[in-house]
PDB file of N, CA and C in Angstrom:
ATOM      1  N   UNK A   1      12.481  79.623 120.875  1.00  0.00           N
ATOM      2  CA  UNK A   1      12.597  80.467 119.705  1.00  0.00           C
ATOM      3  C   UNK A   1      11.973  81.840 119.974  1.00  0.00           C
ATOM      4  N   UNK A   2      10.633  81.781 120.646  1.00  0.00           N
ATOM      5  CA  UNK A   2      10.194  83.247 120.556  1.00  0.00           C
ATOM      6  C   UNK A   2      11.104  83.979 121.421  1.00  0.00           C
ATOM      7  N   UNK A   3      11.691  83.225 122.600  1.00  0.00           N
ATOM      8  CA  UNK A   3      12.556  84.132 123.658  1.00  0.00           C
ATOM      9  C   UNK A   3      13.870  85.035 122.885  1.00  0.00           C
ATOM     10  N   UNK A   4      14.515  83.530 122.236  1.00  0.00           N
ATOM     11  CA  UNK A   4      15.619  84.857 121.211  1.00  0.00           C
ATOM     12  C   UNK A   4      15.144  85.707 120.057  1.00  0.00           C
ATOM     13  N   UNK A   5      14.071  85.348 119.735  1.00  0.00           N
ATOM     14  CA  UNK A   5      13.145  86.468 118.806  1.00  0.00           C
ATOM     15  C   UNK A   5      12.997  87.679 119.469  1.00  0.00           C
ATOM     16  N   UNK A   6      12.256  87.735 120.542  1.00  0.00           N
ATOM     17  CA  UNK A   6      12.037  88.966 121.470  1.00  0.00           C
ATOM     18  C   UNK A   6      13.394  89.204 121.828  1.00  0.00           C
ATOM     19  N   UNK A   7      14.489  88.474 122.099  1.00  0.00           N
ATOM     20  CA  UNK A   7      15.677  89.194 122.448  1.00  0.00           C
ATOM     21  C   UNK A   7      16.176  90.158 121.148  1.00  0.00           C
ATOM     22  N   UNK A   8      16.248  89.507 120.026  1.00  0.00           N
ATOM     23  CA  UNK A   8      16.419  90.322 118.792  1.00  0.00           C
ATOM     24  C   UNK A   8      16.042  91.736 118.485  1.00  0.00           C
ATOM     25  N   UNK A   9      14.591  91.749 119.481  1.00  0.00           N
ATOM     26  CA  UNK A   9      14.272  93.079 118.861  1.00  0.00           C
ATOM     27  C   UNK A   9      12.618  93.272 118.136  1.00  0.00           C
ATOM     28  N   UNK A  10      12.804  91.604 117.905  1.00  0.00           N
ATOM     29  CA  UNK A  10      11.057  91.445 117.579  1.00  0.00           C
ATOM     30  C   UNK A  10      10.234  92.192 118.499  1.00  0.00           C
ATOM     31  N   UNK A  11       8.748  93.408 118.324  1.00  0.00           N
ATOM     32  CA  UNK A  11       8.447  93.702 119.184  1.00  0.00           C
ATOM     33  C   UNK A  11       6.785  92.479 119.137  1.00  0.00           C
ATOM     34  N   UNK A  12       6.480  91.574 118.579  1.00  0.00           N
ATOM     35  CA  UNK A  12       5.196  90.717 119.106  1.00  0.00           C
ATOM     36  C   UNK A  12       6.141  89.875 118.142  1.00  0.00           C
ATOM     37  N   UNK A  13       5.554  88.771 118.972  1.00  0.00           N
ATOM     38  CA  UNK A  13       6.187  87.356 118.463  1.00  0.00           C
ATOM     39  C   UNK A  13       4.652  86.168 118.400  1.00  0.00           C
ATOM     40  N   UNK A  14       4.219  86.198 117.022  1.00  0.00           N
ATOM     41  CA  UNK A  14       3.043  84.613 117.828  1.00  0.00           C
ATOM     42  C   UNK A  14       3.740  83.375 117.472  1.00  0.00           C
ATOM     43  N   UNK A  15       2.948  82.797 118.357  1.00  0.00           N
ATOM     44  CA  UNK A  15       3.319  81.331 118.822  1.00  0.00           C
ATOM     45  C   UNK A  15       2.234  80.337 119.149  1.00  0.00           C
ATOM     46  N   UNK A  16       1.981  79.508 118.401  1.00  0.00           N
ATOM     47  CA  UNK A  16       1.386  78.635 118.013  1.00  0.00           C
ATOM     48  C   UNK A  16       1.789  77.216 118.220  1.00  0.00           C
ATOM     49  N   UNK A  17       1.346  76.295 119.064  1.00  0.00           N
ATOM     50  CA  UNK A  17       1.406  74.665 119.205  1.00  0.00           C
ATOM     51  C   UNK A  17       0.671  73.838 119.176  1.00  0.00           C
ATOM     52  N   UNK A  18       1.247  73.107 118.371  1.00  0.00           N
ATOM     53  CA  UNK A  18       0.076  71.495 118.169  1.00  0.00           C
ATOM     54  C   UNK A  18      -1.327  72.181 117.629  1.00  0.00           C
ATOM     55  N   UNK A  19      -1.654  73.190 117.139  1.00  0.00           N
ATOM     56  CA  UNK A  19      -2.961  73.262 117.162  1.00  0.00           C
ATOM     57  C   UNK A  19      -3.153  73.529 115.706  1.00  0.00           C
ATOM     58  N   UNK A  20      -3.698  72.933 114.587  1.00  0.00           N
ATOM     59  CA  UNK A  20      -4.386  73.668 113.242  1.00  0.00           C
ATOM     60  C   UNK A  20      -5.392  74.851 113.037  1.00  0.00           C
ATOM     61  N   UNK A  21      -6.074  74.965 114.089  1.00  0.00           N
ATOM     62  CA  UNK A  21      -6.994  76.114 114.223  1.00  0.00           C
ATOM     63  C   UNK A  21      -6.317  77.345 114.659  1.00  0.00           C
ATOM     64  N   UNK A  22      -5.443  77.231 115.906  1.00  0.00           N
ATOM     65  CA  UNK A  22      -4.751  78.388 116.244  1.00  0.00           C
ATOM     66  C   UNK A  22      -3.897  78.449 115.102  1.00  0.00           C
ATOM     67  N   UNK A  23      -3.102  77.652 114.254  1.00  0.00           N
ATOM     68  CA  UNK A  23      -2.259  78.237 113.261  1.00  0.00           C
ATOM     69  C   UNK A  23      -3.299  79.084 112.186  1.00  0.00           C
ATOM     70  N   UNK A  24      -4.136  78.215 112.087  1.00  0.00           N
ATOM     71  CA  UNK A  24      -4.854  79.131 110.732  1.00  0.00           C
ATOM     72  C   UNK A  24      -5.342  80.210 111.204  1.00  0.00           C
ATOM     73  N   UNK A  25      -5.589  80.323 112.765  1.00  0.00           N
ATOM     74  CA  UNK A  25      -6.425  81.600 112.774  1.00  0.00           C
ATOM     75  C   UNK A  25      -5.092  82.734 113.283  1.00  0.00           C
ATOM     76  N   UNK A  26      -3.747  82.303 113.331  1.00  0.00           N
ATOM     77  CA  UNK A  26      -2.646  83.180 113.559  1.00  0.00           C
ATOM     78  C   UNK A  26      -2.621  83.484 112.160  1.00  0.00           C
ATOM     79  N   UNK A  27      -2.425  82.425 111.098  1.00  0.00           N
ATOM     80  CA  UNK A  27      -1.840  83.167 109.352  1.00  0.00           C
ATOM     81  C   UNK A  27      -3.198  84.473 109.099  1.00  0.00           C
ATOM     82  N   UNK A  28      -4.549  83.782 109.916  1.00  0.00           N
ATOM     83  CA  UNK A  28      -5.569  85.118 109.026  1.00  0.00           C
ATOM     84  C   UNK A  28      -5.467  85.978 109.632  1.00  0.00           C
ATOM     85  N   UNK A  29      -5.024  86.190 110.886  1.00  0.00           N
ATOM     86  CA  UNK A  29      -4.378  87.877 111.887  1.00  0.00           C
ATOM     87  C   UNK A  29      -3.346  88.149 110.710  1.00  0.00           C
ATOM     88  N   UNK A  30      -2.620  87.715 110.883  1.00  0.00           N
ATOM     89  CA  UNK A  30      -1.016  87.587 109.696  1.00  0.00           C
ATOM     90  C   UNK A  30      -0.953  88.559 108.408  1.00  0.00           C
ATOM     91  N   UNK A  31      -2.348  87.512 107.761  1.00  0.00           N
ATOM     92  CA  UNK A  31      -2.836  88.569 106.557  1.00  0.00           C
ATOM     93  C   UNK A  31      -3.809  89.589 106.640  1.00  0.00           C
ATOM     94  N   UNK A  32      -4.493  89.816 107.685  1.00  0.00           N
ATOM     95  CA  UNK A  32      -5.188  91.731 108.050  1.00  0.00           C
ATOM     96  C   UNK A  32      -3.735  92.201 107.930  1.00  0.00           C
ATOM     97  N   UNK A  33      -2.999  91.575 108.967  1.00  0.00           N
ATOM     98  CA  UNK A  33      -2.533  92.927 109.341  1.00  0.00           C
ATOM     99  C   UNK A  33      -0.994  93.180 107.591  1.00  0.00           C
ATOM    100  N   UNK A  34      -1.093  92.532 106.912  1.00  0.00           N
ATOM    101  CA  UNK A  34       0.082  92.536 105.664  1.00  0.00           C
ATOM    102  C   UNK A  34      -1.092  93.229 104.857  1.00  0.00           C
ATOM    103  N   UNK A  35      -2.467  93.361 104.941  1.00  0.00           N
ATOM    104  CA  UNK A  35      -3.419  94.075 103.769  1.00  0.00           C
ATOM    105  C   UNK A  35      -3.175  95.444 104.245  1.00  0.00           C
ATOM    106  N   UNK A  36      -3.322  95.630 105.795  1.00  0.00           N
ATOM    107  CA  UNK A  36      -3.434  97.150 106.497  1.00  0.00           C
ATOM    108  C   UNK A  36      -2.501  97.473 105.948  1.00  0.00           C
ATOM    109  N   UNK A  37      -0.838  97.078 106.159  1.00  0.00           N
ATOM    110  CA  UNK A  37       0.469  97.252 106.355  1.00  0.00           C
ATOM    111  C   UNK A  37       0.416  97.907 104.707  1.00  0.00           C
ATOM    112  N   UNK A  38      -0.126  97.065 104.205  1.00  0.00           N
ATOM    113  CA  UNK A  38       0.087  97.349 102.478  1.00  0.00           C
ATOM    114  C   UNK A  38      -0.783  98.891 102.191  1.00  0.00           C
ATOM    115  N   UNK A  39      -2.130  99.051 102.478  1.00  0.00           N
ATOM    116  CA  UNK A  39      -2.926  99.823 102.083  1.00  0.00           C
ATOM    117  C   UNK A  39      -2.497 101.282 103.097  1.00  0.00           C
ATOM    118  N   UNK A  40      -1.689 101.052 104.149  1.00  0.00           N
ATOM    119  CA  UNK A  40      -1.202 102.266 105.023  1.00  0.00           C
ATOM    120  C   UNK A  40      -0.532 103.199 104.133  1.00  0.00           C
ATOM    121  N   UNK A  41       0.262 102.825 102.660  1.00  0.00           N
ATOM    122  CA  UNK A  41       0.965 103.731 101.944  1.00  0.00           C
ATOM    123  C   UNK A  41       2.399 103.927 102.956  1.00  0.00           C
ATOM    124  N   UNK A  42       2.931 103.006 103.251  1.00  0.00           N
ATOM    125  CA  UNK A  42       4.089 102.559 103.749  1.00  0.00           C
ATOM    126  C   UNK A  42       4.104 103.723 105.821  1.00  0.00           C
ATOM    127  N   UNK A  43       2.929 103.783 105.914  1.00  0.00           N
ATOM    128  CA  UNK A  43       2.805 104.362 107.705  1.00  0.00           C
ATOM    129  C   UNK A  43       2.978 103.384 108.350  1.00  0.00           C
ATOM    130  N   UNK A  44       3.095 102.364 108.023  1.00  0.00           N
ATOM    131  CA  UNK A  44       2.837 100.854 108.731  1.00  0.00           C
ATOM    132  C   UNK A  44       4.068 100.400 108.459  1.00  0.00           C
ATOM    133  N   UNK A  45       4.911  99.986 109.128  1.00  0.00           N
ATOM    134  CA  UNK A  45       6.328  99.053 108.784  1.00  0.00           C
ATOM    135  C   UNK A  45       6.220  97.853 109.249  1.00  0.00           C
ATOM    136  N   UNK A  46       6.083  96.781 108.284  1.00  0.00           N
ATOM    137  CA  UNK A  46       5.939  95.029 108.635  1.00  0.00           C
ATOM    138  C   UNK A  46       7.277  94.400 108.616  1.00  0.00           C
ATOM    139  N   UNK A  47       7.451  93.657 108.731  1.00  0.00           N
ATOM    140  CA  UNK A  47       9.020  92.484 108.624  1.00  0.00           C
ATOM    141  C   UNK A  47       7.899  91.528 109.039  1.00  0.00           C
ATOM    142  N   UNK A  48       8.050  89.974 108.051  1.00  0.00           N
ATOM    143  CA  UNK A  48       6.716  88.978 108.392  1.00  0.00           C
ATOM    144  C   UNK A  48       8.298  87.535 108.962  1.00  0.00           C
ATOM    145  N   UNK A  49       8.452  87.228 109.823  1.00  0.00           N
ATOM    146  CA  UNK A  49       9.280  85.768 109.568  1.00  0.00           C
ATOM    147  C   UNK A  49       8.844  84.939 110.258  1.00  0.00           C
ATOM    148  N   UNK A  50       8.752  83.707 109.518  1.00  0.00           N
ATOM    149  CA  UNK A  50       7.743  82.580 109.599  1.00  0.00           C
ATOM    150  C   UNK A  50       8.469  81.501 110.052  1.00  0.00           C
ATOM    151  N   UNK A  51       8.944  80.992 110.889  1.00  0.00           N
ATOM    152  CA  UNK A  51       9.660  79.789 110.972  1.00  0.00           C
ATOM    153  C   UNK A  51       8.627  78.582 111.843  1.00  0.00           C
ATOM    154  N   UNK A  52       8.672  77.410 111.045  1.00  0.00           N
ATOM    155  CA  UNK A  52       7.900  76.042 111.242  1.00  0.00           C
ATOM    156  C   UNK A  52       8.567  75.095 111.545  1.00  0.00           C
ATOM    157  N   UNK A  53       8.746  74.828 113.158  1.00  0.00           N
ATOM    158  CA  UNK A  53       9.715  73.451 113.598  1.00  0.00           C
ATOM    159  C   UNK A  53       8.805  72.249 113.013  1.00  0.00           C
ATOM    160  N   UNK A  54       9.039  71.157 111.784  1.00  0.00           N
ATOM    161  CA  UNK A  54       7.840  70.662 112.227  1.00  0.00           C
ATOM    162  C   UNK A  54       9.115  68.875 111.653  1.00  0.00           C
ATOM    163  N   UNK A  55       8.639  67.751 112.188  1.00  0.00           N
ATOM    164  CA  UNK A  55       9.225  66.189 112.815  1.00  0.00           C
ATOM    165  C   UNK A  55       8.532  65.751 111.575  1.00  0.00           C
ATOM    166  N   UNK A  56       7.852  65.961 110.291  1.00  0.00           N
ATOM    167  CA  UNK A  56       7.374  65.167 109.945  1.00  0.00           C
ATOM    168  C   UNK A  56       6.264  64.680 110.249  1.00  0.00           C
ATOM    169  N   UNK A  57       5.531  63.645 109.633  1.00  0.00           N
ATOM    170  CA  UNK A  57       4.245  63.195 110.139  1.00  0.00           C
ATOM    171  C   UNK A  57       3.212  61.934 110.323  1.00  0.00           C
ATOM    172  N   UNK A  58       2.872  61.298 110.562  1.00  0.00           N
ATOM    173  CA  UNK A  58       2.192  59.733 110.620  1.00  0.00           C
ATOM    174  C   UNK A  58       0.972  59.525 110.204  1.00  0.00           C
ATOM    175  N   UNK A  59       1.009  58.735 109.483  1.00  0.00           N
ATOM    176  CA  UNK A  59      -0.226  58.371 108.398  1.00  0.00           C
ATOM    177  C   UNK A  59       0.021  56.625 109.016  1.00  0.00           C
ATOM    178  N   UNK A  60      -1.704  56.389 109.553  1.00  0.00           N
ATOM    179  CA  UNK A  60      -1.610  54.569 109.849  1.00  0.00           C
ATOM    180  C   UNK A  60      -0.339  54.340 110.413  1.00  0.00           C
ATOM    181  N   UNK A  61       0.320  54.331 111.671  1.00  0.00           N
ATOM    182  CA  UNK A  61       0.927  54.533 112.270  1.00  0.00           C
ATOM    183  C   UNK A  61       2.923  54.739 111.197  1.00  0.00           C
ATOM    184  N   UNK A  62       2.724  55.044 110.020  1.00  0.00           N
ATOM    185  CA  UNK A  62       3.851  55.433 109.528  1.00  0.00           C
ATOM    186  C   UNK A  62       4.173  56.663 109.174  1.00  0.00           C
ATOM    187  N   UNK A  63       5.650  57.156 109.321  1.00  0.00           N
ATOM    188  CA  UNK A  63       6.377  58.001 109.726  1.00  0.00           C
ATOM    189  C   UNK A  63       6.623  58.377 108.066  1.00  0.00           C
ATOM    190  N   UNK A  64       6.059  59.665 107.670  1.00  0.00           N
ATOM    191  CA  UNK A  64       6.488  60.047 106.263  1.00  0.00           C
ATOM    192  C   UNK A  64       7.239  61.493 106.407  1.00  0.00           C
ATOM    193  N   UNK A  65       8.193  61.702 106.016  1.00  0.00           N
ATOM    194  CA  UNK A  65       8.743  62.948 106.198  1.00  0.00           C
ATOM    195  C   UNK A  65       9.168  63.703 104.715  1.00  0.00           C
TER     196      UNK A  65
END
């Protein structure tokens, strides 16, 4: 996904796996930079797209989706 992202035109792409800490600490980069983006008085141009591959999940070895 990030490869055809960057082919698109995206110029930074993050990417995040298996990890809860790296996701949360990618969404709080995420939101500095959507407060800057906001308080720049439009000098800053954002586009935010979020896409989450995610299988569902296992609780006591069952599969809840």
């Amino acid at each position: 996904m990030k490869r055809h992202l960057s082919f698109l035109g995206f110029e930074e792409v993050i990417e995040v796996h298996d990890s809860f800490d790296d996701f949360d600490k990618s969404f709080k980069e995420i939101n500095r930079r959507v407060i800057e983006a906001d308080l720049s008085g439009g000098k800053i141009r954002l586009l935010l797209y979020t896409y989450f591959a995610g299988h569902g999940n296992m609780y006591d070895g069952a599969t809840r989706t």
